[in-house]
C-alpha atoms as a PDB file:
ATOM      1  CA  UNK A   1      29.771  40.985  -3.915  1.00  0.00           C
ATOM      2  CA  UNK A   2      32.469  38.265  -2.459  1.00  0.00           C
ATOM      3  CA  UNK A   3      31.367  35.863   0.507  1.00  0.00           C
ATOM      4  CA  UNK A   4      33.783  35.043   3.152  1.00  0.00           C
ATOM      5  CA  UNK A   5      35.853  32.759   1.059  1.00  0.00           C
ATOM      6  CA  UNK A   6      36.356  35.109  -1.264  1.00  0.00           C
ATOM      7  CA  UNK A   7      34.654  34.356  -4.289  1.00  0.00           C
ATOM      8  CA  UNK A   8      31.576  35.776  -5.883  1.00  0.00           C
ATOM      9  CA  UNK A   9      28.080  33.570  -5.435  1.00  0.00           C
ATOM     10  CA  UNK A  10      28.183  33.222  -9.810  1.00  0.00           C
ATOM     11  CA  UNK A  11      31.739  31.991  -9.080  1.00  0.00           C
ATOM     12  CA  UNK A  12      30.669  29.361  -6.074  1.00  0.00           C
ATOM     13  CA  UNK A  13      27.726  28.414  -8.043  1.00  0.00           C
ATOM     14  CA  UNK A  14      29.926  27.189 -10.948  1.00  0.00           C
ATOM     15  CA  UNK A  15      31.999  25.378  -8.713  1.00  0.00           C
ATOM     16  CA  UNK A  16      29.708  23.675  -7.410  1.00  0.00           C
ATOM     17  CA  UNK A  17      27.729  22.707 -10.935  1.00  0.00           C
ATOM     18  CA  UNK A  18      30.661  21.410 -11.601  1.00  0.00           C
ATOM     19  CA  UNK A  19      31.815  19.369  -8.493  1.00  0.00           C
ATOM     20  CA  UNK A  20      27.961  18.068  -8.757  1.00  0.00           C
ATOM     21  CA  UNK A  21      28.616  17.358 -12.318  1.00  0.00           C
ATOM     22  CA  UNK A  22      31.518  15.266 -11.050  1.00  0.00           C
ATOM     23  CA  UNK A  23      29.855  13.643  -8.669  1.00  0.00           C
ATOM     24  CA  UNK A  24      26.696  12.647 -10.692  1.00  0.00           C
ATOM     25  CA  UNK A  25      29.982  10.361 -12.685  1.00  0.00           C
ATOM     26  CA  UNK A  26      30.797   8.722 -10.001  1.00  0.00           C
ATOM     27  CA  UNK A  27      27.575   8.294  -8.021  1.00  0.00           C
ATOM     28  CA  UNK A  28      29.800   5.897  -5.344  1.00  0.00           C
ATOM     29  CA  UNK A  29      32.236   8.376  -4.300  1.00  0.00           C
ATOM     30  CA  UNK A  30      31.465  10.162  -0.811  1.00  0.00           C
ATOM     31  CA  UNK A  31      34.002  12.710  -0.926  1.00  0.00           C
ATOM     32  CA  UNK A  32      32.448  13.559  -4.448  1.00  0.00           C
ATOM     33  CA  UNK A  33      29.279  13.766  -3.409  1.00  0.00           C
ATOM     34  CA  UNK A  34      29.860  15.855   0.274  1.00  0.00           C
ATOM     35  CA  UNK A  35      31.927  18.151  -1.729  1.00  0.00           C
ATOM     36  CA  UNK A  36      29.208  18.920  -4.474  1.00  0.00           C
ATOM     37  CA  UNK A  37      26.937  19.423  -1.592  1.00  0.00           C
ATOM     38  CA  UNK A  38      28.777  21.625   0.744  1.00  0.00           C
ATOM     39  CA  UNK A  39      29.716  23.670  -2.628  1.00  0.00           C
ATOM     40  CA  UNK A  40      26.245  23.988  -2.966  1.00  0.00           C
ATOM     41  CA  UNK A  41      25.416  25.198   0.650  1.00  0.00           C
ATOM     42  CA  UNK A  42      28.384  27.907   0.489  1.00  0.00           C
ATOM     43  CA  UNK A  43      26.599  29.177  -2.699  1.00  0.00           C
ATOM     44  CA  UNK A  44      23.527  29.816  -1.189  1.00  0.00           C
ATOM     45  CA  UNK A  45      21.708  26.630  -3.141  1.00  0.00           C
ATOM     46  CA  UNK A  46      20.772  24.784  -0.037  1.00  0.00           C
ATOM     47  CA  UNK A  47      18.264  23.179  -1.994  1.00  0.00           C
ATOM     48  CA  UNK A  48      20.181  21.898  -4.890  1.00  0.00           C
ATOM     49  CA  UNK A  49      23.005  20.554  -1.884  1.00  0.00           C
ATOM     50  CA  UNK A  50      20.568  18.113  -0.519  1.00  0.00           C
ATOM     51  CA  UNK A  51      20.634  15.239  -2.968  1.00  0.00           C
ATOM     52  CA  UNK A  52      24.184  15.278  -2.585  1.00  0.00           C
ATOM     53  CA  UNK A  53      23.993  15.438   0.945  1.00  0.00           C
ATOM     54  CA  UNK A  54      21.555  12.670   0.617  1.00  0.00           C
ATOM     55  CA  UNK A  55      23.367  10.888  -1.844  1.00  0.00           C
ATOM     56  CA  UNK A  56      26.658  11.417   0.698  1.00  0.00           C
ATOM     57  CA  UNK A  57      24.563  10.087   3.997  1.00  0.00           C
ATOM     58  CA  UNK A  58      23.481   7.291   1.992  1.00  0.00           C
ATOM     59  CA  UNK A  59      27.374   6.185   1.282  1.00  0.00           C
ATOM     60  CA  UNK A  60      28.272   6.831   4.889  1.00  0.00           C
ATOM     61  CA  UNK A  61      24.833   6.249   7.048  1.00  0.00           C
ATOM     62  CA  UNK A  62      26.956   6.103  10.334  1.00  0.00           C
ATOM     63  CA  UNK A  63      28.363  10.198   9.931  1.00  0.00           C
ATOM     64  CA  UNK A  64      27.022  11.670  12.816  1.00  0.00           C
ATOM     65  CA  UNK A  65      28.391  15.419  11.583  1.00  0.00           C
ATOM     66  CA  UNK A  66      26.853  15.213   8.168  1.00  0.00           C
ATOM     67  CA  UNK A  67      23.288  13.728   9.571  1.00  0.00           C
ATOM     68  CA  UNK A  68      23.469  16.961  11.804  1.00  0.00           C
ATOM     69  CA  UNK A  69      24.072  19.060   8.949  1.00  0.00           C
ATOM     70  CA  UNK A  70      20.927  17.134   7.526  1.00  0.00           C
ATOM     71  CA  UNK A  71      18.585  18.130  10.140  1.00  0.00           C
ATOM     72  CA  UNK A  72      19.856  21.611   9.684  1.00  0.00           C
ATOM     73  CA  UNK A  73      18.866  22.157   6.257  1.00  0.00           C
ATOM     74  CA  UNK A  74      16.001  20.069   5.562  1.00  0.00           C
ATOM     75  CA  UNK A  75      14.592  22.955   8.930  1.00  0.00           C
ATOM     76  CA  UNK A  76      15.719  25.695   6.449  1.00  0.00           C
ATOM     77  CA  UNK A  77      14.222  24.171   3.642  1.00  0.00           C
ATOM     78  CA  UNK A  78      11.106  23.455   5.578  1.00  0.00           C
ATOM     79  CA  UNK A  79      11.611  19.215   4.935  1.00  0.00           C
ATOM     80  CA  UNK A  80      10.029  18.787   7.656  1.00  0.00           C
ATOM     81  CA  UNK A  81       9.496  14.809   7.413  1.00  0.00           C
ATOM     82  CA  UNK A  82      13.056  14.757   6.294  1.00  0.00           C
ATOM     83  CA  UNK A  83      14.432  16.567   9.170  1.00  0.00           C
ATOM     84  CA  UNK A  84      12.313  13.909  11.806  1.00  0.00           C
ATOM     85  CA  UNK A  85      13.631  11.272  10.169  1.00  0.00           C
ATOM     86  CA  UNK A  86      17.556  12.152  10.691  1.00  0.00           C
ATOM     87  CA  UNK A  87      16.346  13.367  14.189  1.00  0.00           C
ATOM     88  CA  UNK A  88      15.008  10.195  15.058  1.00  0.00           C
ATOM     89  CA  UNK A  89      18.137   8.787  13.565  1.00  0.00           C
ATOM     90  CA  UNK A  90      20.833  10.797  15.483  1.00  0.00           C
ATOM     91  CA  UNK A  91      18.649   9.829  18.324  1.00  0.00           C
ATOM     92  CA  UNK A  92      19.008   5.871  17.763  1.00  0.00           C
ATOM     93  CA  UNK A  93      22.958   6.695  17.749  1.00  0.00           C
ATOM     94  CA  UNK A  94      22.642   8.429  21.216  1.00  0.00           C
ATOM     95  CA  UNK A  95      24.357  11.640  19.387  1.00  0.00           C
ATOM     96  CA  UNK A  96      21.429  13.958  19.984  1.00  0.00           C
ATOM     97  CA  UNK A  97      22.832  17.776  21.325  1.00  0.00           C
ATOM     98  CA  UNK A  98      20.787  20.038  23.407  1.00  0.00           C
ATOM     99  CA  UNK A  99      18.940  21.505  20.855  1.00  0.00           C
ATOM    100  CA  UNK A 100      18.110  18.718  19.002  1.00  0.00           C
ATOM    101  CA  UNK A 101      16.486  17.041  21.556  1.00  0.00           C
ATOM    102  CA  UNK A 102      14.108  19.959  22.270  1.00  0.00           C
ATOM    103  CA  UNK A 103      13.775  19.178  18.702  1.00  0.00           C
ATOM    104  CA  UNK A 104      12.562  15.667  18.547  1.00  0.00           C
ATOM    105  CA  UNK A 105      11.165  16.479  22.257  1.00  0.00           C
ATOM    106  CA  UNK A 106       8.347  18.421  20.519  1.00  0.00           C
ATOM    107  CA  UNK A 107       7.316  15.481  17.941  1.00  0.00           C
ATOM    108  CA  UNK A 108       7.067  13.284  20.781  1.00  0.00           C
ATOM    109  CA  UNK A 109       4.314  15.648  22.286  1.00  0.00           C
ATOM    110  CA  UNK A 110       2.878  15.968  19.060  1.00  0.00           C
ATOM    111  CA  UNK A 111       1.993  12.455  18.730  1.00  0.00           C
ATOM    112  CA  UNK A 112       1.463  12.462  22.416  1.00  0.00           C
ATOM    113  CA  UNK A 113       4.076  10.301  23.600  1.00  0.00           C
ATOM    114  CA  UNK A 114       5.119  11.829  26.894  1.00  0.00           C
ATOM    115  CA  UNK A 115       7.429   9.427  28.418  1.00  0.00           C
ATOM    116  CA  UNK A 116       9.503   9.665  25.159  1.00  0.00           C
ATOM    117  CA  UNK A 117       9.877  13.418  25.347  1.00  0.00           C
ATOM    118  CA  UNK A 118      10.213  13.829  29.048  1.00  0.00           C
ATOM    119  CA  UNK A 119      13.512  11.724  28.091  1.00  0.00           C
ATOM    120  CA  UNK A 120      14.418  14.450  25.925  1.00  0.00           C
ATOM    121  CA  UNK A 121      13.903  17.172  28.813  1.00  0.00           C
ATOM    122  CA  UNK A 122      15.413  15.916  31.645  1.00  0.00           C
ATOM    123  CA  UNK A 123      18.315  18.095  31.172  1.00  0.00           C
ATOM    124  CA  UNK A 124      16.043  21.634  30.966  1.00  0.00           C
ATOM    125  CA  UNK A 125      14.808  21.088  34.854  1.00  0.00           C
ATOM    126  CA  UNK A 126      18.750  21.364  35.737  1.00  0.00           C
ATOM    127  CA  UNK A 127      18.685  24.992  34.429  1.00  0.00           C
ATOM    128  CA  UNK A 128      19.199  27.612  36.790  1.00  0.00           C
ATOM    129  CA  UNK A 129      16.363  29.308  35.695  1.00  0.00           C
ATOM    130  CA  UNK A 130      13.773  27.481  33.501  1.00  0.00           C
ATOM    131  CA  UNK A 131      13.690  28.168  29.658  1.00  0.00           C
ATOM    132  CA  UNK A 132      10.422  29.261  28.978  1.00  0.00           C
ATOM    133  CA  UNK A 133       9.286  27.199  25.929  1.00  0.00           C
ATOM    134  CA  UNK A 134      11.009  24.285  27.282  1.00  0.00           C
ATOM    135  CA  UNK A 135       9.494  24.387  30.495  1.00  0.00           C
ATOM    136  CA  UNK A 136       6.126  24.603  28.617  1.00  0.00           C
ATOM    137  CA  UNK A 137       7.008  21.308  27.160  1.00  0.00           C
ATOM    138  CA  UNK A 138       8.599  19.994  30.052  1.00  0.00           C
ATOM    139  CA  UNK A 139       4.790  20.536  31.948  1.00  0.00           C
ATOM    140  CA  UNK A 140       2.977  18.759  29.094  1.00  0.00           C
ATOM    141  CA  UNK A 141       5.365  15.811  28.893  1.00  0.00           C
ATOM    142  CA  UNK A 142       4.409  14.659  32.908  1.00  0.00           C
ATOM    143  CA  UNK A 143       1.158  15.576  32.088  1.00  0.00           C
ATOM    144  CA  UNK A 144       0.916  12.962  29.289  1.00  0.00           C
ATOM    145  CA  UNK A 145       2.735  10.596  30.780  1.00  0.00           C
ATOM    146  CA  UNK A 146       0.695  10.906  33.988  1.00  0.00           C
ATOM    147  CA  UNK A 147       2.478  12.426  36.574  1.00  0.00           C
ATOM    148  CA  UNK A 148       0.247  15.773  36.786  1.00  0.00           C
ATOM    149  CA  UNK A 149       2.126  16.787  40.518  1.00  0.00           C
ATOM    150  CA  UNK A 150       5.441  16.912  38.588  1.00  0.00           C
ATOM    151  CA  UNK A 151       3.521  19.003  35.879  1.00  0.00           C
ATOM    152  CA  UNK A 152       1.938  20.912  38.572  1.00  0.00           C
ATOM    153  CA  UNK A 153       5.227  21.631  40.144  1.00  0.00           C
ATOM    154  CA  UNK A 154       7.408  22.615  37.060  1.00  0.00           C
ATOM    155  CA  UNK A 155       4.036  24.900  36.189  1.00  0.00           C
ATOM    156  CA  UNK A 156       4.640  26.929  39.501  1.00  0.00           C
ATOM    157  CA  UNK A 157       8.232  26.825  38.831  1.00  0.00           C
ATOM    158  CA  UNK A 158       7.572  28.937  35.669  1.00  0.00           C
ATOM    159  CA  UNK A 159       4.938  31.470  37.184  1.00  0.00           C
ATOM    160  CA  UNK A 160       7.535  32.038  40.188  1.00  0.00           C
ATOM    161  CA  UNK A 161      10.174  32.993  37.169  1.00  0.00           C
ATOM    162  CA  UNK A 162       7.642  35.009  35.134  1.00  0.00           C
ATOM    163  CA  UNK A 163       5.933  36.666  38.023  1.00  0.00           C
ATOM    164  CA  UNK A 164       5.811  40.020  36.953  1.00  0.00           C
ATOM    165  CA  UNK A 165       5.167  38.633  33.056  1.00  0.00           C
ATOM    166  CA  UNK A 166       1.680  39.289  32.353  1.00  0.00           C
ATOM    167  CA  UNK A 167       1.643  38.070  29.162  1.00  0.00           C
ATOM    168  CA  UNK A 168       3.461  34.437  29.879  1.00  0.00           C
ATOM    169  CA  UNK A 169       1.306  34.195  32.903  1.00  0.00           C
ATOM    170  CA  UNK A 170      -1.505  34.422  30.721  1.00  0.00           C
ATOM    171  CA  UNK A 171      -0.091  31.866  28.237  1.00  0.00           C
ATOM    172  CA  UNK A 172       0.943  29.448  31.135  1.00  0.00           C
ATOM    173  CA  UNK A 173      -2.630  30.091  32.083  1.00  0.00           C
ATOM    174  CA  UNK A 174      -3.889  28.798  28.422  1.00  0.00           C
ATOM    175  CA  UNK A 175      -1.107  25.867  29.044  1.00  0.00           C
ATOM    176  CA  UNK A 176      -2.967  24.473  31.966  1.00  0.00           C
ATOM    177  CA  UNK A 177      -6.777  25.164  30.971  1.00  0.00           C
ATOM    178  CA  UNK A 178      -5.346  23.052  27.498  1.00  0.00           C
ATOM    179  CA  UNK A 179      -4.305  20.236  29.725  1.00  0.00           C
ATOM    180  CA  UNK A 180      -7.998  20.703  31.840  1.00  0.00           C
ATOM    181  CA  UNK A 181      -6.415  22.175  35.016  1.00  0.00           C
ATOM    182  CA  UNK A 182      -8.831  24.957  35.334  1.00  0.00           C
ATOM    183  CA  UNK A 183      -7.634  25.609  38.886  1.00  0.00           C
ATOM    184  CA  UNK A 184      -4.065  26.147  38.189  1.00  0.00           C
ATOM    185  CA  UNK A 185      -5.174  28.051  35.195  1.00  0.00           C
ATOM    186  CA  UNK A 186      -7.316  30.273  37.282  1.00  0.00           C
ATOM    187  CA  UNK A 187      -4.687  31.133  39.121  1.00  0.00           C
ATOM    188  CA  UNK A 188      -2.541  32.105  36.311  1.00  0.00           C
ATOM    189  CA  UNK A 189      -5.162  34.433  34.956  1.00  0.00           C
ATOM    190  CA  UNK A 190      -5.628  36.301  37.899  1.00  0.00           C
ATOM    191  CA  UNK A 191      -1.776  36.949  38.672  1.00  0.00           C
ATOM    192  CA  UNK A 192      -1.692  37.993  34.732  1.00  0.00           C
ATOM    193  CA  UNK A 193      -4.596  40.619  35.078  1.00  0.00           C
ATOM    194  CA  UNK A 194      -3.391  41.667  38.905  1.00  0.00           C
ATOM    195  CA  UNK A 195      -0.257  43.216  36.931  1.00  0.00           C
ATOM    196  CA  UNK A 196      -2.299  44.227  33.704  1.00  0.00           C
ATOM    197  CA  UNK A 197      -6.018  44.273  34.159  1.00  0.00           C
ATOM    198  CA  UNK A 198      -6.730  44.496  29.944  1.00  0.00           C
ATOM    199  CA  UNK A 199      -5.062  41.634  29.207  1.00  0.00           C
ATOM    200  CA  UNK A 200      -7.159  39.517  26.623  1.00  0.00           C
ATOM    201  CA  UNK A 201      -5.886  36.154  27.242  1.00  0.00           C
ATOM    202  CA  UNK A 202      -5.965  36.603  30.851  1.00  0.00           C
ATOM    203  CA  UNK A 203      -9.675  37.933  29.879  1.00  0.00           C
ATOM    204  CA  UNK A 204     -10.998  35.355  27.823  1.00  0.00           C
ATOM    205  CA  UNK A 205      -9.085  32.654  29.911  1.00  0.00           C
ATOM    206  CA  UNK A 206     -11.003  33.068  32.900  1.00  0.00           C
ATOM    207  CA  UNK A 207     -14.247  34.173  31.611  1.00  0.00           C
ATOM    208  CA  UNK A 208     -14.696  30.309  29.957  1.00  0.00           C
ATOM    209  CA  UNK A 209     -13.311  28.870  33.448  1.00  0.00           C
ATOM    210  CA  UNK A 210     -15.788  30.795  35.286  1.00  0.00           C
ATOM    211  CA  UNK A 211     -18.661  29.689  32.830  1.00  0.00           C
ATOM    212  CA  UNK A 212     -18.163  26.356  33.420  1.00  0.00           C
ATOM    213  CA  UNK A 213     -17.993  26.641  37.120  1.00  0.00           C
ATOM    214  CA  UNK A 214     -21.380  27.890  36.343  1.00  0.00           C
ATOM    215  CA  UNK A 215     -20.383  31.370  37.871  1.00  0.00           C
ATOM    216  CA  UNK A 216     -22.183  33.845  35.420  1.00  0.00           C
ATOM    217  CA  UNK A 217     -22.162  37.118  36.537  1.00  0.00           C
ATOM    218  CA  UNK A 218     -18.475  36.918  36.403  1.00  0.00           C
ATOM    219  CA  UNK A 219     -17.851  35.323  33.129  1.00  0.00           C
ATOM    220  CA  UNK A 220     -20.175  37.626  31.742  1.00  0.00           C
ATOM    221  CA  UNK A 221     -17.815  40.749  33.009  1.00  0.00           C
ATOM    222  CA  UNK A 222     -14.817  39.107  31.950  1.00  0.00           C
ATOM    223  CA  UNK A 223     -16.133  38.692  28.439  1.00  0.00           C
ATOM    224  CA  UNK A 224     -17.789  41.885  28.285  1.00  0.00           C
ATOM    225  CA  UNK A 225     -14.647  43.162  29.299  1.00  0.00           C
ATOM    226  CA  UNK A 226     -12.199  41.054  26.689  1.00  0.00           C
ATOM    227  CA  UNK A 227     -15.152  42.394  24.086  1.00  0.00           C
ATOM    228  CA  UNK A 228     -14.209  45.816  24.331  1.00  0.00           C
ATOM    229  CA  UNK A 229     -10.956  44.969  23.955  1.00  0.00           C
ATOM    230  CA  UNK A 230     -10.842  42.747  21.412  1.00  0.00           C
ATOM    231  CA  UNK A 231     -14.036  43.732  19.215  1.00  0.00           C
ATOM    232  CA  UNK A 232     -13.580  41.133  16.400  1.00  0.00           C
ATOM    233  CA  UNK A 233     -13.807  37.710  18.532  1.00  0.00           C
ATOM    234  CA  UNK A 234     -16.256  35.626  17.325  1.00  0.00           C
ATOM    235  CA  UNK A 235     -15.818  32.867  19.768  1.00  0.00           C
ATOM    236  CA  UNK A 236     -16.514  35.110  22.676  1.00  0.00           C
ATOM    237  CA  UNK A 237     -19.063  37.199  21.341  1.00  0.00           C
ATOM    238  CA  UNK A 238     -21.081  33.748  20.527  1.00  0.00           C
ATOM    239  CA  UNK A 239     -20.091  32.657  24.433  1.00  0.00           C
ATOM    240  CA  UNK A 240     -20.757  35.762  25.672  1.00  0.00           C
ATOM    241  CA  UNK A 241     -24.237  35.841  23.844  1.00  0.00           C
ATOM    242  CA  UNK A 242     -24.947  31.872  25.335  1.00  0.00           C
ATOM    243  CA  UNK A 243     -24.164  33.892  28.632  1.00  0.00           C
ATOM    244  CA  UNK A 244     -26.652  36.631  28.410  1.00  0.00           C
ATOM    245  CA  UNK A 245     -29.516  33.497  26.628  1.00  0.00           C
ATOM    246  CA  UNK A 246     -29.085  31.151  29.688  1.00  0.00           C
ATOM    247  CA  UNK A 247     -29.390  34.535  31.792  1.00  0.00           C
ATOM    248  CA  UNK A 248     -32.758  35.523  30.117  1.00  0.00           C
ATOM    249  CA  UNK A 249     -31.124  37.998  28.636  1.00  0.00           C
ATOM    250  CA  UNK A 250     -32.379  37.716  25.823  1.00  0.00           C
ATOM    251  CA  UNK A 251     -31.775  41.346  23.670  1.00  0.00           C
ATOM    252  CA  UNK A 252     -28.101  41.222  24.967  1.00  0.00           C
ATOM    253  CA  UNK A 253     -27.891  37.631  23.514  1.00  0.00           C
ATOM    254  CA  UNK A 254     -28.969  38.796  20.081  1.00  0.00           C
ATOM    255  CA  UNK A 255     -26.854  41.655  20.170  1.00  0.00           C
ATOM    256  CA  UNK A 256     -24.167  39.360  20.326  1.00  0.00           C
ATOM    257  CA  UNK A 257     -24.873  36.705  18.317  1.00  0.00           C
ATOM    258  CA  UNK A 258     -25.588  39.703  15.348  1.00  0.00           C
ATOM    259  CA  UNK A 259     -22.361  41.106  15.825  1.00  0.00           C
ATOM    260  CA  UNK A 260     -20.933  37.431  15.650  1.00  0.00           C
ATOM    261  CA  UNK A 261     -22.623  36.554  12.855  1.00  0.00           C
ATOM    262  CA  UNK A 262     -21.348  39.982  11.140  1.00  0.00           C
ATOM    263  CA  UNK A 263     -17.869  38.875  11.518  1.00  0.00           C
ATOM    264  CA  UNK A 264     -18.157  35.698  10.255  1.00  0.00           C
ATOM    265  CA  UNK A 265     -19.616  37.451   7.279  1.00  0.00           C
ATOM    266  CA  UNK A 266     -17.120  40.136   7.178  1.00  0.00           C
ATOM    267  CA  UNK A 267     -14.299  37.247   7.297  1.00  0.00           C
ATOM    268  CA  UNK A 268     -16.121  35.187   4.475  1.00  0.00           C
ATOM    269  CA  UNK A 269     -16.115  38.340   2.085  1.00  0.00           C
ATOM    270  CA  UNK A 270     -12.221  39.249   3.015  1.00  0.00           C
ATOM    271  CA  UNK A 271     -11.465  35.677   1.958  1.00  0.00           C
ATOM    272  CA  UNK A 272     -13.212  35.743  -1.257  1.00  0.00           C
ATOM    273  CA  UNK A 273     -11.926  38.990  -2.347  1.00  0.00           C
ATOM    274  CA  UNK A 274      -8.413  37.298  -1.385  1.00  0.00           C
ATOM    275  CA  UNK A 275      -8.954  34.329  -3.408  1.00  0.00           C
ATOM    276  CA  UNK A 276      -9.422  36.408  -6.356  1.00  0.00           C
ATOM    277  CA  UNK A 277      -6.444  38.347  -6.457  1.00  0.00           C
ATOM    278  CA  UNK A 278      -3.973  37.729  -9.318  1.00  0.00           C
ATOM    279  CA  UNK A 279      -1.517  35.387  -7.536  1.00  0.00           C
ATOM    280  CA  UNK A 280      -3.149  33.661  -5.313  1.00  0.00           C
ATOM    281  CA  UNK A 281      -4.193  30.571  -7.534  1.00  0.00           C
ATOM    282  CA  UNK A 282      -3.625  27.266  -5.760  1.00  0.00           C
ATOM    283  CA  UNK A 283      -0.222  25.677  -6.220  1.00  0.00           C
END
């Protein structure tokens, strides 16, 4: 089977062995070493291109093209460290692209650092309509970096755009109860289950909000509702059964703390039985 260029993957995988052979010779020579490495890439090898890659960046730090390539395949090769490192990198250049800083955008909420990402998402509130994920981010970066009304606002923004969307409703709905606004969440959950009434996020979602406003009867019928549903929830059953306890409702509480318990058990067992499959030794 040829690639594009024409030659057979044995044939490109010679080549390069023996442009990285050349290059190993003369460990100061960029064009050696980018050409060992690209010959690499072309043959599939992304993983044997790197340390000439590495070895080329090293020669010729300031290559914004190659350093892009970089982040590229260290995310194929899932380098993870690697790839933030060049991110960070094209970022102290001011050469980041669109993409790449959704990229670095999401390490910066990682490590909670929302005045760096919201930096790196200024450009997504310009869209004509809002990407999803990015929006998503775009809501937790003011949130960290405490402006919650500009959170607020691009939340809305989102819901508007999704509005017939049960399922993103319901995961904008998780997005706000994860950054404690149980209100906006609320609201969310209700619009999700308006246009699909069994939806389990939506379910859950509001059942917890409506325990801690200390409204029972209703958290209990959301749960008992998501239960059906979704049989094999251990978190809500044990909820659902400290529901039905503070309710002195007490056989109901048992009921579901048994069946809780019995899925923890069942869970236990199935990872056991995994763990001694042939294969699955640690690596």
């Amino acid at each position: 089977m040829r690639t594009q260029s024409g030659f057979t993957l044995i044939e490109l995988l010679v080549a390069a062995g023996i442009l990285a052979e050349i290059s190993d010779e003369d460990r100061e020579s960029y064009e050696k070493a980018l050409a060992a490495g690209n010959a690499f890439v072309e043959a599939d090898q992304t993983k044997k291109a790197l340390p000439y890659l590495e070895r080329a960046i090293a020669l010729r730090p300031d290559n914004v093209d190659l350093r892009r390539s970089l982040v590229k395949y260290y995310g194929w090769t899932g380098l993870r460290r690697k790839q933030v490192e060049n991110l960070f990198a094209l970022e102290k250049k001011g050469a980041l692209q669109k993409q790449e800083k959704i990229m670095l955008a999401e390490v910066y909420l990682q490590r909670r650092q929302g005045s760096q990402a919201l930096e790196l998402l200024e450009h997504v509130e310009k869209e004509r309509a809002l990407p999803y994920r990015e929006g998503m981010m775009l809501t937790q970066a003011y949130f960290l970096s405490g402006q919650e009304a500009a959170a607020d606002r691009i939340f809305r923004r989102l819901a508007g755009e999704n509005a017939r969307n049960s399922r993103l409703l319901a995961e904008l709905g998780n997005q706000a109860l994860g950054l404690k606004r149980t209100d906006i969440a609320l609201e969310f959950y209700e619009s999700a289950l308006r246009i699909h009434p069994k939806n389990t996020a939506a379910l859950k979602g509001s059942a917890q909000i409506y325990a801690w406003n200390n409204d029972a009867r209703r958290a209990m019928k959301r749960f008992e509702d998501h239960n059906r549903i979704q049989a094999d929830d251990v978190e809500a059953r044990f909820q659902l059964g400290e529901l039905y306890f503070s309710s002195d409702q007490k056989g109901q509480a048992f009921g579901e703390y048994k069946k809780a318990l019995e899925l923890i058990r069942q869970a236990r067992k199935a990872q056991k039985n995994q763990a001694r499959q042939p294969g699955m030794a640690k690596e």
